[in-house]
PDB file of N, CA and C in Angstrom:
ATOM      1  N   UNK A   1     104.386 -46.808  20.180  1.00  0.00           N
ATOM      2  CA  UNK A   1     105.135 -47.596  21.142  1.00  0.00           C
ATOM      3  C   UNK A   1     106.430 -46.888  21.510  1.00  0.00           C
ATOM      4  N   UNK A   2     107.398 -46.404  20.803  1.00  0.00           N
ATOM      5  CA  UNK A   2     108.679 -46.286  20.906  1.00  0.00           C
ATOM      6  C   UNK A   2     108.264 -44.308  21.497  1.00  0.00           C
ATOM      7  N   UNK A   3     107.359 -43.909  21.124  1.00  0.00           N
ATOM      8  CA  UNK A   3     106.923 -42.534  22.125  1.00  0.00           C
ATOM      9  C   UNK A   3     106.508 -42.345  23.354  1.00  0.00           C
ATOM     10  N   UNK A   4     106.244 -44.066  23.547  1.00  0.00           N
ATOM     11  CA  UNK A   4     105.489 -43.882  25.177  1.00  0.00           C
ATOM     12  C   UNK A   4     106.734 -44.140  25.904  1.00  0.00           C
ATOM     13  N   UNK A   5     106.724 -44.324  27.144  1.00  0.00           N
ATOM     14  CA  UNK A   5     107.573 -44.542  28.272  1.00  0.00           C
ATOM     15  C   UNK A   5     107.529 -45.943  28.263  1.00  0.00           C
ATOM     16  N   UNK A   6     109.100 -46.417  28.800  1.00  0.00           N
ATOM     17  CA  UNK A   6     108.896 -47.610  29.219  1.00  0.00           C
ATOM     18  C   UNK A   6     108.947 -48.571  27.743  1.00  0.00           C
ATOM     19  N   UNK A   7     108.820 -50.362  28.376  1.00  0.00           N
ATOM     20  CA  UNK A   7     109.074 -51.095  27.416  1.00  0.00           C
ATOM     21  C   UNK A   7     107.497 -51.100  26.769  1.00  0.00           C
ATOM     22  N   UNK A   8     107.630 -51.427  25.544  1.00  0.00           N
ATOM     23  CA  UNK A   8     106.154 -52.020  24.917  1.00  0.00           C
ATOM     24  C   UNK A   8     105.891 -53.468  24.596  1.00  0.00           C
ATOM     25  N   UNK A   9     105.217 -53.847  24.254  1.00  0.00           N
ATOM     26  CA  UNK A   9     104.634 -54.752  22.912  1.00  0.00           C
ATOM     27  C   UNK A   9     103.670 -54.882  22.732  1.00  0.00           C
ATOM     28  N   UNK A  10     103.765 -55.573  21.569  1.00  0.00           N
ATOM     29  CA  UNK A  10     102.480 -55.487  20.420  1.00  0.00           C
ATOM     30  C   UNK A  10     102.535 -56.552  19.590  1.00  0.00           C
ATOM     31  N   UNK A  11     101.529 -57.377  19.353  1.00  0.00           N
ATOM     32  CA  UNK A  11     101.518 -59.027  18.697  1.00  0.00           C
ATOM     33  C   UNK A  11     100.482 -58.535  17.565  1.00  0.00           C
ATOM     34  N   UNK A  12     100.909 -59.227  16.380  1.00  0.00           N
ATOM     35  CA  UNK A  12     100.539 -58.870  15.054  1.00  0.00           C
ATOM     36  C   UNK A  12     100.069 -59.953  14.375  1.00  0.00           C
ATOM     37  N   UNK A  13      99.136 -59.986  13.152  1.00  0.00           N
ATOM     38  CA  UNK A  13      98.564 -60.776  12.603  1.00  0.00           C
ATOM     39  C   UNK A  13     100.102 -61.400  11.828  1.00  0.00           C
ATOM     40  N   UNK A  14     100.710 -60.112  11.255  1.00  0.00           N
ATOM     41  CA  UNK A  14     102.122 -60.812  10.270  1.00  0.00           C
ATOM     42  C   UNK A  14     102.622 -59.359  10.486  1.00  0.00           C
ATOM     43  N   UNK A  15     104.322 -59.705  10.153  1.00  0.00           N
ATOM     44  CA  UNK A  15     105.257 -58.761  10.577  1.00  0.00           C
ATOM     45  C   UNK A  15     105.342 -58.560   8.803  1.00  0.00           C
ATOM     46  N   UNK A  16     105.305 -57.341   8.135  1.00  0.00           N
ATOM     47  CA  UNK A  16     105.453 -57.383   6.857  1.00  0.00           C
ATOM     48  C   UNK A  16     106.951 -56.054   6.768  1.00  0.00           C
ATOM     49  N   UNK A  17     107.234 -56.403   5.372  1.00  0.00           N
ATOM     50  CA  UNK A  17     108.360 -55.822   4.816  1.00  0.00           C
ATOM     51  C   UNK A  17     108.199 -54.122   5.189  1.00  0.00           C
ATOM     52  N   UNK A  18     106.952 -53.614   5.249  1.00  0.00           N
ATOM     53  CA  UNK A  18     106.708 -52.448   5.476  1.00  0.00           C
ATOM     54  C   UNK A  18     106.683 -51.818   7.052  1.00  0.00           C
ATOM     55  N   UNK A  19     106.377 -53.134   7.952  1.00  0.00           N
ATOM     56  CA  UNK A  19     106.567 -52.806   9.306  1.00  0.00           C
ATOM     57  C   UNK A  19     108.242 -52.929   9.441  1.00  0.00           C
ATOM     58  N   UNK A  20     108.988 -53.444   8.961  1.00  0.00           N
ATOM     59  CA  UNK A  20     110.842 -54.126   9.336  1.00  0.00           C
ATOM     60  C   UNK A  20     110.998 -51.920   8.711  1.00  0.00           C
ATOM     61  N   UNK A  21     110.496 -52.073   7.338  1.00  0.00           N
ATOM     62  CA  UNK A  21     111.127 -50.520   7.501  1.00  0.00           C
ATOM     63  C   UNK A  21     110.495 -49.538   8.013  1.00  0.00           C
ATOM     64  N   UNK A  22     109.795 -49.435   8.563  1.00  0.00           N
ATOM     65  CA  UNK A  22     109.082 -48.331   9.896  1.00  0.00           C
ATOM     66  C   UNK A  22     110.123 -48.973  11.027  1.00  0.00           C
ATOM     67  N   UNK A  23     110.371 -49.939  11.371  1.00  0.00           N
ATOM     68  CA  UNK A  23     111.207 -50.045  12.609  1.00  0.00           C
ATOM     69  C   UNK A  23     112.398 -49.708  12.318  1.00  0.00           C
ATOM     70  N   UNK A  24     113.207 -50.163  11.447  1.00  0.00           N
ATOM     71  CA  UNK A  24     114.745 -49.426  10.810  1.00  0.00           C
ATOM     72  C   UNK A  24     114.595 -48.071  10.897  1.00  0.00           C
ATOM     73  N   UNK A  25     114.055 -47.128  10.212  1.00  0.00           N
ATOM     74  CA  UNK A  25     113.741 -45.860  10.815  1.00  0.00           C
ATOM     75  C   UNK A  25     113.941 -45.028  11.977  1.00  0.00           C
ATOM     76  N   UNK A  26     112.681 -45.975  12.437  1.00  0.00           N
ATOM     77  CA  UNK A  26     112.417 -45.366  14.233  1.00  0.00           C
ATOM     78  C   UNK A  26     113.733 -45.316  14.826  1.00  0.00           C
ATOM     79  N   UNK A  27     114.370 -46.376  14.810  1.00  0.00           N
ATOM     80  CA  UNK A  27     115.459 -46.891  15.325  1.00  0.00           C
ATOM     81  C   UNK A  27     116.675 -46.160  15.145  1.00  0.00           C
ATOM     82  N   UNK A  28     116.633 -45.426  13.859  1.00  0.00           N
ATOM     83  CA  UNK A  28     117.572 -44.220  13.416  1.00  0.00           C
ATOM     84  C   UNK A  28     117.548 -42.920  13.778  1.00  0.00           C
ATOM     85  N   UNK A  29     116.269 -42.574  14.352  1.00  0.00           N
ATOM     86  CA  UNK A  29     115.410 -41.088  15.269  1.00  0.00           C
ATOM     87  C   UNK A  29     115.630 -41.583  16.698  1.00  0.00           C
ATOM     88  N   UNK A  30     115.417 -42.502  16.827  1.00  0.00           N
ATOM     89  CA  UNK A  30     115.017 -42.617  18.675  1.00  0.00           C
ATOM     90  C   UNK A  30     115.960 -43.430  19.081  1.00  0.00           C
ATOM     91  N   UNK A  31     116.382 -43.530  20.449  1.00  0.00           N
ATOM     92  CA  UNK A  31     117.250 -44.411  21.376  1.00  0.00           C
ATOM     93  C   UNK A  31     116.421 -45.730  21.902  1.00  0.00           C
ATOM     94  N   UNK A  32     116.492 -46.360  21.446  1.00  0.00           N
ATOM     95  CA  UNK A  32     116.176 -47.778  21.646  1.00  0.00           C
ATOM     96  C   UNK A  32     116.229 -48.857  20.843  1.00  0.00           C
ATOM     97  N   UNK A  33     115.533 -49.961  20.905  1.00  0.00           N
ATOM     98  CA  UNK A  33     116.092 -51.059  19.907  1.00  0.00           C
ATOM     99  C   UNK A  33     114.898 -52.071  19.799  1.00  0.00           C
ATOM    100  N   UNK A  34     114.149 -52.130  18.954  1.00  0.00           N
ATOM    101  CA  UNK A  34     112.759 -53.016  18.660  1.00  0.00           C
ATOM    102  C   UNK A  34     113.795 -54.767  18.231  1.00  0.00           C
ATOM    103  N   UNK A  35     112.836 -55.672  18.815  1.00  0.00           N
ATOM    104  CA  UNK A  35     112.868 -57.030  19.082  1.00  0.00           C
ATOM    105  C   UNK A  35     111.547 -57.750  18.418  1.00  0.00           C
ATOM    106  N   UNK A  36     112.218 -58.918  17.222  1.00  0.00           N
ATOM    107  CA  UNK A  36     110.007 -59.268  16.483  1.00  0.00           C
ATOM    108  C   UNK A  36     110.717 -60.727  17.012  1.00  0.00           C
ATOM    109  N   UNK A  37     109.971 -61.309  17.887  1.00  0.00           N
ATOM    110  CA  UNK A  37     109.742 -63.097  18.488  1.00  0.00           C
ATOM    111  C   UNK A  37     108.372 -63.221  17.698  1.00  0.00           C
ATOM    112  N   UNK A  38     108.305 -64.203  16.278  1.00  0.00           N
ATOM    113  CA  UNK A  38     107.018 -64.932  15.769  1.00  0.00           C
ATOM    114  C   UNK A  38     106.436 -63.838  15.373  1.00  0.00           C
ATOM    115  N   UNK A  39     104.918 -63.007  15.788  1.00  0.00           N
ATOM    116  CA  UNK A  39     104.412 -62.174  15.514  1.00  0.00           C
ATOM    117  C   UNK A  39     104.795 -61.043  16.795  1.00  0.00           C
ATOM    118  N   UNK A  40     105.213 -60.809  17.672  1.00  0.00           N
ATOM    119  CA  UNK A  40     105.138 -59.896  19.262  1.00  0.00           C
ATOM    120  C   UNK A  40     106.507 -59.092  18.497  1.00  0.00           C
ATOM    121  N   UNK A  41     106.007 -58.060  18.398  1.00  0.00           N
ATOM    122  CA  UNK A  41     107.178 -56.670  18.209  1.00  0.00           C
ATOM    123  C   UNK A  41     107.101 -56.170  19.940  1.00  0.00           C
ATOM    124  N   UNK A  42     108.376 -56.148  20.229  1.00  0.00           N
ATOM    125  CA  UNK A  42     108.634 -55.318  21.225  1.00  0.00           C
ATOM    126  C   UNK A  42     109.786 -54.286  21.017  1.00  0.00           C
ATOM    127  N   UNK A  43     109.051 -52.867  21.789  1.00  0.00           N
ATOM    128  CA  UNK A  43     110.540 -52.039  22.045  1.00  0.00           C
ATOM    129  C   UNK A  43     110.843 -51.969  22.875  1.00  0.00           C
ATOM    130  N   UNK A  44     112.174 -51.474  23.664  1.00  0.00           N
ATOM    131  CA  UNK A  44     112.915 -51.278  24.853  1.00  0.00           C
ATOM    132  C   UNK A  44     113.565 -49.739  24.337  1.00  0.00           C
ATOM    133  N   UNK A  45     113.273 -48.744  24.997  1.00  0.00           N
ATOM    134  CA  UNK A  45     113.854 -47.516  25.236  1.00  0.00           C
ATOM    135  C   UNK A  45     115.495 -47.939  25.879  1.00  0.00           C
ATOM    136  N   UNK A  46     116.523 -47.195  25.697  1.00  0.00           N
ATOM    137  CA  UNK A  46     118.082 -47.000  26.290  1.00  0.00           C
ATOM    138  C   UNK A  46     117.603 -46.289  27.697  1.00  0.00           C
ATOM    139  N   UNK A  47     118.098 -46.583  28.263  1.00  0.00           N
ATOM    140  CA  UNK A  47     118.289 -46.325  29.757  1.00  0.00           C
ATOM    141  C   UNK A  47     119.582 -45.265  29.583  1.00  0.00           C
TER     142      UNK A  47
END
């Protein structure tokens, strides 16, 4: 998600402790900022 262009998302069975630290990460390499509403992870790239 956070490699492609543009915004994403992606809706999940469950958001687990192991997906929160893959996104903390990403978030430390790449310019943008992931958003979890319920199960729907979305990213937004920085403009």
């Amino acid at each position: 998600m956070a490699l492609g262009q543009g915004k994403s998302s992606v809706r999940v069975s469950k958001v687990t402790n192991h997906t929160k630290t893959n996104i903390w990460v990403i978030e430390k390499f790449l310019e943008g900022k992931f958003e979890i509403n319920d199960n729907i992870i979305t990213w937004t790239p920085k403009v």
